[in-house]
C-alpha atoms as a PDB file:
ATOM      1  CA  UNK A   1       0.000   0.000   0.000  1.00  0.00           C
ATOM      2  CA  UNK A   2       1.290   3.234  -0.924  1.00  0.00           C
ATOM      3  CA  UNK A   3       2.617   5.528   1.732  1.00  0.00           C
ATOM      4  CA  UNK A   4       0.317   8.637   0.681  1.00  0.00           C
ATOM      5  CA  UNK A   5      -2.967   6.841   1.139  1.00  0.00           C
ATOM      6  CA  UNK A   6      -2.311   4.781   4.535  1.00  0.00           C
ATOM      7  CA  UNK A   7      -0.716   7.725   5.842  1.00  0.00           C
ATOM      8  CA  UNK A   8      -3.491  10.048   4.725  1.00  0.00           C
ATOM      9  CA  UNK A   9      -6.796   8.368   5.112  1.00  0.00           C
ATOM     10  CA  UNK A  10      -6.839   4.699   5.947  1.00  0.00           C
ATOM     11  CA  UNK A  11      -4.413   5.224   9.019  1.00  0.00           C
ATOM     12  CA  UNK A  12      -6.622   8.009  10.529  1.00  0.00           C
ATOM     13  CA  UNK A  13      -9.637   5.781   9.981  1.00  0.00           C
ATOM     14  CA  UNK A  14      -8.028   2.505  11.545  1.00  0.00           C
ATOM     15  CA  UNK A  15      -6.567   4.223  14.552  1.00  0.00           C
ATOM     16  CA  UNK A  16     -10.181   5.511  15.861  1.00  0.00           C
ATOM     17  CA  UNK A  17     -11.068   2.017  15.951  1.00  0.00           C
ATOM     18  CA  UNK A  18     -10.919  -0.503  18.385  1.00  0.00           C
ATOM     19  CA  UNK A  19      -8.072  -2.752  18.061  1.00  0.00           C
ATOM     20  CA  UNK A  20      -9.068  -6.040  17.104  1.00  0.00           C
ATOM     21  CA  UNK A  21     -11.588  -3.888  14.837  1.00  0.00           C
ATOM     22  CA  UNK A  22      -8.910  -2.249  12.820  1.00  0.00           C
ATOM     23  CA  UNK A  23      -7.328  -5.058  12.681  1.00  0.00           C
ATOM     24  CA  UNK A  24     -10.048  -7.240  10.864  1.00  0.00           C
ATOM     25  CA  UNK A  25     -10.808  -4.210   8.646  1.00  0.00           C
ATOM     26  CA  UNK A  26      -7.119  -4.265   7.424  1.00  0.00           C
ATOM     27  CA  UNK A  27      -7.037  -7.365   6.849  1.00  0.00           C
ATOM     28  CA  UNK A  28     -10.185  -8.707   5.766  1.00  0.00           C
ATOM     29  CA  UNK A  29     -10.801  -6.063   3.059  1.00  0.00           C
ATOM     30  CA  UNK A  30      -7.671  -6.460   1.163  1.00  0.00           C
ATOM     31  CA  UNK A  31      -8.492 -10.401   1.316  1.00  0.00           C
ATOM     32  CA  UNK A  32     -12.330 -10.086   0.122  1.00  0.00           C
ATOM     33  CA  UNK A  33     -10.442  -7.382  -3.079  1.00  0.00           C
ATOM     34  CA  UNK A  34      -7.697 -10.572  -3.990  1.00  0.00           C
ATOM     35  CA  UNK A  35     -10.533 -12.963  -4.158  1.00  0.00           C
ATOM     36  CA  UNK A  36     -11.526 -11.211  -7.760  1.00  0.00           C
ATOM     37  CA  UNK A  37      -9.743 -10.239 -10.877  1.00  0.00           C
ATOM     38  CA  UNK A  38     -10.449  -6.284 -10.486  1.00  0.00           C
ATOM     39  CA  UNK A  39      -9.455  -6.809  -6.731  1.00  0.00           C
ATOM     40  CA  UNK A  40      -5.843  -8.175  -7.558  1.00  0.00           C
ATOM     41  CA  UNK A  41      -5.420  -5.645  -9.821  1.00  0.00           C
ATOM     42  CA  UNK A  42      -6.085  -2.621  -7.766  1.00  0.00           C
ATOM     43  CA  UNK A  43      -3.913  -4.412  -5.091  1.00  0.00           C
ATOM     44  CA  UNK A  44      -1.270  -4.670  -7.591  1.00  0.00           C
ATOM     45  CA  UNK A  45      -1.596  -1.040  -8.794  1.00  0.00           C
ATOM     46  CA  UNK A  46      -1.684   0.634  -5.271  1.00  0.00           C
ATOM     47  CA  UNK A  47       1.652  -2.108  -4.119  1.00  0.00           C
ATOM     48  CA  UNK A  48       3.926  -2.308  -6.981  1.00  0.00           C
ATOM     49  CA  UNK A  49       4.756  -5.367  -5.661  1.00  0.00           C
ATOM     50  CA  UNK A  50       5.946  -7.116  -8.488  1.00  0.00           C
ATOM     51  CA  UNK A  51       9.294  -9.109  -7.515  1.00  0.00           C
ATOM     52  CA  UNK A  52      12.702  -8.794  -9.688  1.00  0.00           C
ATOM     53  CA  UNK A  53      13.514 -12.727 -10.428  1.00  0.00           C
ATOM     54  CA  UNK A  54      16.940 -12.189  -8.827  1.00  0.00           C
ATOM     55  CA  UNK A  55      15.620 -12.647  -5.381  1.00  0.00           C
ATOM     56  CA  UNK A  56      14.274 -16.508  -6.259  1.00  0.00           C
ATOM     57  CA  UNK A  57      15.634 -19.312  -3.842  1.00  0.00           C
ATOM     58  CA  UNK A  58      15.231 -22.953  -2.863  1.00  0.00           C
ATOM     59  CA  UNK A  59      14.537 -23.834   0.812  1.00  0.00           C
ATOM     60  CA  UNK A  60      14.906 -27.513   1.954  1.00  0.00           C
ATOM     61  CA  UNK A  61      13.199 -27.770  -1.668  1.00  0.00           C
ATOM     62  CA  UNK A  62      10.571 -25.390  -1.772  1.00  0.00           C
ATOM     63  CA  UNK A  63      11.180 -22.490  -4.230  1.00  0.00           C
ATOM     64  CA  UNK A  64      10.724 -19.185  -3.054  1.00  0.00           C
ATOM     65  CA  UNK A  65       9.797 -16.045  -4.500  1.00  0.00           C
ATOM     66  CA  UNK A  66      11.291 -14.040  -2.246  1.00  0.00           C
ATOM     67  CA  UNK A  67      13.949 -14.764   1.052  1.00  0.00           C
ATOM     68  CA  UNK A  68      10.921 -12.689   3.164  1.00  0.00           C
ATOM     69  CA  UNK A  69       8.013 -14.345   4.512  1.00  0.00           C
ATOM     70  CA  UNK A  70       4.795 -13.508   6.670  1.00  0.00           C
ATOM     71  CA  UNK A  71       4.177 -15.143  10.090  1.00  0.00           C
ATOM     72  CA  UNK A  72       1.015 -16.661  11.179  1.00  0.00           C
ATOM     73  CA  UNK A  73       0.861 -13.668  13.478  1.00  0.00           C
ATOM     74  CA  UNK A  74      -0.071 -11.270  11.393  1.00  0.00           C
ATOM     75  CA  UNK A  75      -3.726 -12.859  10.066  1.00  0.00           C
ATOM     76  CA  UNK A  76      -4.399 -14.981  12.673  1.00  0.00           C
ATOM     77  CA  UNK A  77      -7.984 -15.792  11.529  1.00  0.00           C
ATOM     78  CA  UNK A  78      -6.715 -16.194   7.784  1.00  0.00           C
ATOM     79  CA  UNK A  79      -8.536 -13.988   5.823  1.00  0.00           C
ATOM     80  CA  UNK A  80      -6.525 -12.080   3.721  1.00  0.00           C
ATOM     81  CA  UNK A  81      -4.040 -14.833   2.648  1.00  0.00           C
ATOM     82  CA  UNK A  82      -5.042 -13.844  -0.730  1.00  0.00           C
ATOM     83  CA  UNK A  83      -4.199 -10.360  -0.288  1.00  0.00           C
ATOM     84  CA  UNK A  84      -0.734 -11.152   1.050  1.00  0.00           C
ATOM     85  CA  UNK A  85      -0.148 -13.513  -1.600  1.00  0.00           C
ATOM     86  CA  UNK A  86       0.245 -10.508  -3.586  1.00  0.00           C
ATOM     87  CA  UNK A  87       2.638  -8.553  -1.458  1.00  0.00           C
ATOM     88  CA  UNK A  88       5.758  -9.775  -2.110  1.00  0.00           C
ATOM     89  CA  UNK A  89       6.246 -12.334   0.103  1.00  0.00           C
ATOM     90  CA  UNK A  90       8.259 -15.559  -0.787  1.00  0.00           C
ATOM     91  CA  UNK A  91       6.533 -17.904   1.679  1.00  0.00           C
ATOM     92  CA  UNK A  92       3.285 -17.535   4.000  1.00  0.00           C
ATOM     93  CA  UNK A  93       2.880 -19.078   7.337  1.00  0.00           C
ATOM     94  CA  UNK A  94      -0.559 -20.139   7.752  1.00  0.00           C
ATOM     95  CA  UNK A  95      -2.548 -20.716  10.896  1.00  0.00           C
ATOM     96  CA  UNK A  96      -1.739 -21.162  14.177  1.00  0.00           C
ATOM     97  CA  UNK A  97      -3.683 -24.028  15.053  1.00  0.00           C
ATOM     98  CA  UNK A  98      -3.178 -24.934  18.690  1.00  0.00           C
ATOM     99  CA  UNK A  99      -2.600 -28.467  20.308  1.00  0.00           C
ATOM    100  CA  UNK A 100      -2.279 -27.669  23.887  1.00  0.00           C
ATOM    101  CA  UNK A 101      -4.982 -27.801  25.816  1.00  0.00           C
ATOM    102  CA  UNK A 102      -6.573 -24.916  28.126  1.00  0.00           C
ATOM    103  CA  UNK A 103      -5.382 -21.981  26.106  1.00  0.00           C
ATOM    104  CA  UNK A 104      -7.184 -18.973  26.422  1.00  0.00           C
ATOM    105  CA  UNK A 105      -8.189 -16.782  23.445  1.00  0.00           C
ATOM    106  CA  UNK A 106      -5.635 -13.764  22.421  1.00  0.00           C
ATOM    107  CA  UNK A 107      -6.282 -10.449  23.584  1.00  0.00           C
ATOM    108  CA  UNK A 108      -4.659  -7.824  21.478  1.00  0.00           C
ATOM    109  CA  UNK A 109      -3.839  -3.965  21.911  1.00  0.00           C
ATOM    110  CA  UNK A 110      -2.636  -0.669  20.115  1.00  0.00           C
ATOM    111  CA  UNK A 111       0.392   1.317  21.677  1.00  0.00           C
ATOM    112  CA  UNK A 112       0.486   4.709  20.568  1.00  0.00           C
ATOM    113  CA  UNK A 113       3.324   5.849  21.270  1.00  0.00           C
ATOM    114  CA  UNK A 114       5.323   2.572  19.603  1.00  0.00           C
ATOM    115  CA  UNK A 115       2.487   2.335  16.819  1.00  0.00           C
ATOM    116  CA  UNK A 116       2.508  -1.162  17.522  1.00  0.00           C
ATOM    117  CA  UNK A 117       0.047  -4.291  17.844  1.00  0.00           C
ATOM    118  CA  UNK A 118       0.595  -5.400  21.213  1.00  0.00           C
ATOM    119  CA  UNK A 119      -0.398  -9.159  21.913  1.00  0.00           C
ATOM    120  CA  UNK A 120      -0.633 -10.848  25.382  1.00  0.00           C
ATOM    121  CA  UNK A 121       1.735 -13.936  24.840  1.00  0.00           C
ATOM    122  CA  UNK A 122      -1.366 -16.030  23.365  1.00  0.00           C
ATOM    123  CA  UNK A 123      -1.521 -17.510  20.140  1.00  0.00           C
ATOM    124  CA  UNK A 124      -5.288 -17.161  18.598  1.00  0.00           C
ATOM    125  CA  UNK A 125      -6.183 -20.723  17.177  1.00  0.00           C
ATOM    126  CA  UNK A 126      -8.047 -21.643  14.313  1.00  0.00           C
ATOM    127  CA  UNK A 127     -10.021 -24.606  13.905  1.00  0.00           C
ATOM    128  CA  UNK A 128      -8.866 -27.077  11.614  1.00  0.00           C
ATOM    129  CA  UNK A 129     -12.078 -27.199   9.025  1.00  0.00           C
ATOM    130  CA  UNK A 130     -12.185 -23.746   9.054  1.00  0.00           C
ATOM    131  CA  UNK A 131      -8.493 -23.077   7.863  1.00  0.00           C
ATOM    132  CA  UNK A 132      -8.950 -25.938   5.311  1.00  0.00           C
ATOM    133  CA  UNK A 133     -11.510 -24.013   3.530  1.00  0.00           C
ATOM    134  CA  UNK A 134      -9.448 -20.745   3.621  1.00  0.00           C
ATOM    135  CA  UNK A 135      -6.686 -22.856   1.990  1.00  0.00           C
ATOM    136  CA  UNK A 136      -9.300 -24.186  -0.135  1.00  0.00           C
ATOM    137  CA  UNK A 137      -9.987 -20.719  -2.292  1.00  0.00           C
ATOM    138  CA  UNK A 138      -6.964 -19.017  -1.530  1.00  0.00           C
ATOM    139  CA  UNK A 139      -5.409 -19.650  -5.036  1.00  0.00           C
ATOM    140  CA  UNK A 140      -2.151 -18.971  -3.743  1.00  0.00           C
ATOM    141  CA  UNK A 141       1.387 -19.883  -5.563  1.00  0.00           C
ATOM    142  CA  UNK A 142       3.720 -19.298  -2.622  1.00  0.00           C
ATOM    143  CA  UNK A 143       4.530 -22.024  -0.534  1.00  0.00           C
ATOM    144  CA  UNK A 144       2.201 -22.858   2.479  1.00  0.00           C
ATOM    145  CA  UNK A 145       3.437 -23.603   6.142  1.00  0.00           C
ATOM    146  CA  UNK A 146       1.470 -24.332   8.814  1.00  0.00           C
ATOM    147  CA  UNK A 147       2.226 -23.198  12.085  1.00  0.00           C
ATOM    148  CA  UNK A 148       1.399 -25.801  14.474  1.00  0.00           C
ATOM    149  CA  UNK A 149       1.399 -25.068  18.578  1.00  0.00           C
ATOM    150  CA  UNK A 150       2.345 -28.089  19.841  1.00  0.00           C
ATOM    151  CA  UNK A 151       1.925 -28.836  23.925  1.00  0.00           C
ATOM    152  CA  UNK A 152       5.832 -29.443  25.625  1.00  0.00           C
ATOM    153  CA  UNK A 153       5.371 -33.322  25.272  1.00  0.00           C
ATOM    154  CA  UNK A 154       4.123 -36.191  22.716  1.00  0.00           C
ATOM    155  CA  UNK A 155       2.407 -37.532  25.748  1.00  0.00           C
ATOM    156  CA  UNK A 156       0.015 -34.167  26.648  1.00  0.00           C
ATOM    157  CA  UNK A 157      -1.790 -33.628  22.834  1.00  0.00           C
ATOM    158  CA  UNK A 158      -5.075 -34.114  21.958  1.00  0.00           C
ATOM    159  CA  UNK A 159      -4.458 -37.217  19.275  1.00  0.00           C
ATOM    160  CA  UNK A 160      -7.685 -36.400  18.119  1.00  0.00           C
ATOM    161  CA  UNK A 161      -6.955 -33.212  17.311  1.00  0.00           C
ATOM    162  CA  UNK A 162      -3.331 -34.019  15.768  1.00  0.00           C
ATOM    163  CA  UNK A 163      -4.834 -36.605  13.789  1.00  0.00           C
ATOM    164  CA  UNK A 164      -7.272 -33.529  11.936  1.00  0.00           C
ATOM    165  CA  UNK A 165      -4.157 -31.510  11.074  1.00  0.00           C
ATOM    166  CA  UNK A 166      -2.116 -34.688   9.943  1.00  0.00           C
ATOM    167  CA  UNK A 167      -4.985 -35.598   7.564  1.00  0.00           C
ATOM    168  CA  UNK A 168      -7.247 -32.219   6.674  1.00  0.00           C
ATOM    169  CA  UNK A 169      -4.302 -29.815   6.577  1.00  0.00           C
ATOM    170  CA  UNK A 170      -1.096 -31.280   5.889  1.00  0.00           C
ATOM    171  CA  UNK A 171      -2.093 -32.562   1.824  1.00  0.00           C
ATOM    172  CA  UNK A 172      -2.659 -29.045   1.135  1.00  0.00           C
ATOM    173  CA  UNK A 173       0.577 -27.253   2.848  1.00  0.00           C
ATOM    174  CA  UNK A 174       3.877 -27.717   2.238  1.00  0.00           C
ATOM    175  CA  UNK A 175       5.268 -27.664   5.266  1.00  0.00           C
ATOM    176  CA  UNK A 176       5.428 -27.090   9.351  1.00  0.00           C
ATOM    177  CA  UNK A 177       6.892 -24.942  11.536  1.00  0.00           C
ATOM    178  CA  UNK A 178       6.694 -26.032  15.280  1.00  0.00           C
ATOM    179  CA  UNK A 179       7.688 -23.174  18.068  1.00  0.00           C
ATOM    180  CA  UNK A 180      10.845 -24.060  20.506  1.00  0.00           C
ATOM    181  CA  UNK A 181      10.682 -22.341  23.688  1.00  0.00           C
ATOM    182  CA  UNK A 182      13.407 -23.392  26.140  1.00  0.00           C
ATOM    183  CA  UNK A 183      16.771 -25.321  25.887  1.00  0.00           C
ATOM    184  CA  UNK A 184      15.642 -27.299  29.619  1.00  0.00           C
ATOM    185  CA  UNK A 185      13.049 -29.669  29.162  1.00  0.00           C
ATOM    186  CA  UNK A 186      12.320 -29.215  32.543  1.00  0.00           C
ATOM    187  CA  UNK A 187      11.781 -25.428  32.504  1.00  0.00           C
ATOM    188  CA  UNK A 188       9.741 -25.913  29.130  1.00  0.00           C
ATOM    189  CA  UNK A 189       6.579 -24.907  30.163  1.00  0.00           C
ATOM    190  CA  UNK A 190       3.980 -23.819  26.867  1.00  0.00           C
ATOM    191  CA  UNK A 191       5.700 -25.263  24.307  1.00  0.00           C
ATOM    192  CA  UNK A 192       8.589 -27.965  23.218  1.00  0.00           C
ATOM    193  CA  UNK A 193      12.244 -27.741  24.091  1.00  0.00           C
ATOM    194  CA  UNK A 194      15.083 -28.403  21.389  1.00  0.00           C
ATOM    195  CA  UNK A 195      15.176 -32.078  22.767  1.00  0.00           C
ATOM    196  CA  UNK A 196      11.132 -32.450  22.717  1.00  0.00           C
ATOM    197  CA  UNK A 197      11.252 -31.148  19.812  1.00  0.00           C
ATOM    198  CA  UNK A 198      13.320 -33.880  18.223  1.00  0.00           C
ATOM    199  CA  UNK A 199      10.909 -36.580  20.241  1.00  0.00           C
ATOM    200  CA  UNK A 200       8.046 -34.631  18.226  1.00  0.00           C
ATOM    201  CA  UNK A 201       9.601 -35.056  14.907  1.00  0.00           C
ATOM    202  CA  UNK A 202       9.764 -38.614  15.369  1.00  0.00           C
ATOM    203  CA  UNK A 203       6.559 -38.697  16.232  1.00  0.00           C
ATOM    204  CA  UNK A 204       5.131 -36.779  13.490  1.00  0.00           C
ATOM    205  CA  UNK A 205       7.661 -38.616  10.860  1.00  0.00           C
ATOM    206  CA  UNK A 206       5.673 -42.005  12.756  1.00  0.00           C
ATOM    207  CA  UNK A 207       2.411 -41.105  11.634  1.00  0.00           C
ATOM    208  CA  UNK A 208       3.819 -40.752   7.615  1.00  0.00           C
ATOM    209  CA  UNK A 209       4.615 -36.836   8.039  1.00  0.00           C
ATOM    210  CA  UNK A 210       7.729 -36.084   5.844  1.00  0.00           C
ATOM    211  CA  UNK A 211       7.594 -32.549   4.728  1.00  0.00           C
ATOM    212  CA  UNK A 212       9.754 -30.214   5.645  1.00  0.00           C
ATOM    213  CA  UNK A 213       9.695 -28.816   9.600  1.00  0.00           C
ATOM    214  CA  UNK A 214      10.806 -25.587  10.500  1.00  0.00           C
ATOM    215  CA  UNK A 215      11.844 -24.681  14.370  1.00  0.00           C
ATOM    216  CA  UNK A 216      10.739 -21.396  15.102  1.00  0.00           C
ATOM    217  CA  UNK A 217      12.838 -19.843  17.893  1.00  0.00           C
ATOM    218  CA  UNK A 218      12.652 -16.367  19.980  1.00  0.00           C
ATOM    219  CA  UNK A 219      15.715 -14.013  19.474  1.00  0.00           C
ATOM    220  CA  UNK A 220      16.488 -15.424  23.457  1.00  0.00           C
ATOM    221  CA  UNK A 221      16.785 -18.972  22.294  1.00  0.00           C
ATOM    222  CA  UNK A 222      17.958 -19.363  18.565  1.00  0.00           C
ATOM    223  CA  UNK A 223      21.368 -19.748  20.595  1.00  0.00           C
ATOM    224  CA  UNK A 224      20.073 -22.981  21.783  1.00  0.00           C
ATOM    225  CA  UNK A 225      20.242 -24.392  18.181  1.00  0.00           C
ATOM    226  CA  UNK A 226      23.960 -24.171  18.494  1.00  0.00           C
ATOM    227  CA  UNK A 227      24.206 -25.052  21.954  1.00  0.00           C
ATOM    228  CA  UNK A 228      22.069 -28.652  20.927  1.00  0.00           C
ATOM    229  CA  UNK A 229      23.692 -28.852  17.642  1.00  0.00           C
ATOM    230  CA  UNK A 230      20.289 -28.651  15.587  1.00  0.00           C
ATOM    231  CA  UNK A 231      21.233 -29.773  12.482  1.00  0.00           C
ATOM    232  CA  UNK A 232      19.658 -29.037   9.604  1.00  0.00           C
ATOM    233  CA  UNK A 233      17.834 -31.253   7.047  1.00  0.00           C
ATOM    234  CA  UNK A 234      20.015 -34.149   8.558  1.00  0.00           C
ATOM    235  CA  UNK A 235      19.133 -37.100  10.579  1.00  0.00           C
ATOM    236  CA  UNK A 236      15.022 -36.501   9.623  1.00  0.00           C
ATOM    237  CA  UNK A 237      15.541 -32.884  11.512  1.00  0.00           C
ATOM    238  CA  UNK A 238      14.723 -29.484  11.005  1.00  0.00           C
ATOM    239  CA  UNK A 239      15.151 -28.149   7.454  1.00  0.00           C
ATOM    240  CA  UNK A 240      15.412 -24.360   8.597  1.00  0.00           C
ATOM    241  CA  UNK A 241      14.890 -22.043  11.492  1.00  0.00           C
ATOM    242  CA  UNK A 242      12.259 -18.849  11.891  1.00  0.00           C
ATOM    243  CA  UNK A 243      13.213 -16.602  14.102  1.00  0.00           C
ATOM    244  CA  UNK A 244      10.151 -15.158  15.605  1.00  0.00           C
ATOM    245  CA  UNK A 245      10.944 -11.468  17.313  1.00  0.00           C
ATOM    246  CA  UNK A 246       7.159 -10.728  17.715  1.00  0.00           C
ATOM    247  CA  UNK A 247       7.585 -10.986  20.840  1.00  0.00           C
ATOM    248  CA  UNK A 248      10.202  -8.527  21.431  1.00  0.00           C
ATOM    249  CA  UNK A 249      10.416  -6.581  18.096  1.00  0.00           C
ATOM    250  CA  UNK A 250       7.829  -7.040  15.184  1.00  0.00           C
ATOM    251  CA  UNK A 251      10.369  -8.505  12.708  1.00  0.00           C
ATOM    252  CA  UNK A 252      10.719 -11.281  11.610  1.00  0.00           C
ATOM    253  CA  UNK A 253      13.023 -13.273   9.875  1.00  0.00           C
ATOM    254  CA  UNK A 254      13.391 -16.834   7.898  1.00  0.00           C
ATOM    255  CA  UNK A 255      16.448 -18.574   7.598  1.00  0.00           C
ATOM    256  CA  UNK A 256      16.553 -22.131   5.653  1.00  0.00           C
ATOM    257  CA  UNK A 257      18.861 -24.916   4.251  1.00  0.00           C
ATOM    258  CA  UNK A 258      19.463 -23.623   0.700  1.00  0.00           C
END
């Protein structure tokens, strides 16, 4: 979106709204416009998004665009993944849909003075059938992964549940990303350490999983990676790393196996 129109009327208009409000209008009208013909082209007339071919790559085999991707922060109810299929972006992380049990829905809020989308830690969870059908009539080229919030252990998931996402969602993504929260298993406490993380993989690779997984660590523990020699894309591991900083800075970064 142009600078002279968001900073001139749609920014004034979204900011007197409430939060979650603005939020929904920004995304869900650019996602209802990319869903026709005259939509995509007024997206792609306001953007100029159109990418030069020298910033193509291959990621544990899926070719990108782009190196830059979106998180599944950003539309967390998947409605304009359409919209920011036309954006520029290499990749698009899909979901979350949440395993653990108990989890309370995400609260969000605007700070002023940052200008910044504040969440409170949550993830906000979509249901399996209803990200299917988003998927469904997205008409996306970009590659698809789905971001998965797994509990610490195997042991505490709903198999129910994991058994949706293995066979609704996983034919029509192309791969997983699966959060890593502490290098102690024993301080682990809302999602997997490194070493759960592994017994995850197996488990996942045990029910016929084998695309590409992703660990997606905070800026405070991509240095456990190193410190558990992660390797990548060896041993039926992780193919690449996300760094997630939305929880200390909004940017975010993907770095893969080429």
């Amino acid at each position: 979106m142009p600078d002279w129109s968001y900073q001139t009327v749609f920014r004034p208009v979204l900011f007197r709204m409430p939060c979650e409000l603005a939020r929904d209008v920004a995304l869900g009208v650019p996602g209802r416009l990319a869903r026709s013909a005259p939509g995509r082209r007024l997206i792609e007339l306001l953007g100029h998004m159109a990418l030069d071919p020298k910033l193509a790559l291959t990621v544990a085999g899926l070719s990108l665009d782009s190196p830059i991707g979106v998180g599944a922060g950003i539309d967390t109810r998947n409605v304009a993944i359409p919209a920011l299929a036309r954006f520029g972006f290499g990749v698009l992380e899909v979901g979350p849909v949440d395993l653990r049990q108990g989890q309370r829905p995400q609260r969000i809020k605007l700070d002023q003075a940052s200008e910044s989308v504040i969440t409170d830690g949550t993830s906000q969870s979509c249901s399996t059938s209803e990200l299917r059908k988003r998927l469904a009539t997205a008409g996306v080229d970009q590659p698809l992964l789905l971001r998965v919030m797994l509990p610490v252990s195997p042991e505490q998931v709903d198999q129910t549940a994991l058994r949706e996402v293995v066979d609704e969602l996983l034919p029509i993504v192309d791969g997983l990303t699966i959060c890593i929260e502490h290098d102690d298993s024993a301080t682990a406490t809302s999602s997997p350490s490194v070493p759960l993380a592994f017994a995850w993989l197996d488990q996942l690779r045990g029910q016929g999983v084998f695309k590409p997984f992703f660990g997606v660590f905070t800026p405070g523990t991509i240095e456990q990676a190193a410190i558990h020699q992660l390797e990548l894309d060896d041993d039926h591991q992780f193919a690449g790393l996300i760094v997630d900083g939305s929880r200390h800075t909004p940017t975010r970064t993907l770095q893969g196996a080429a």
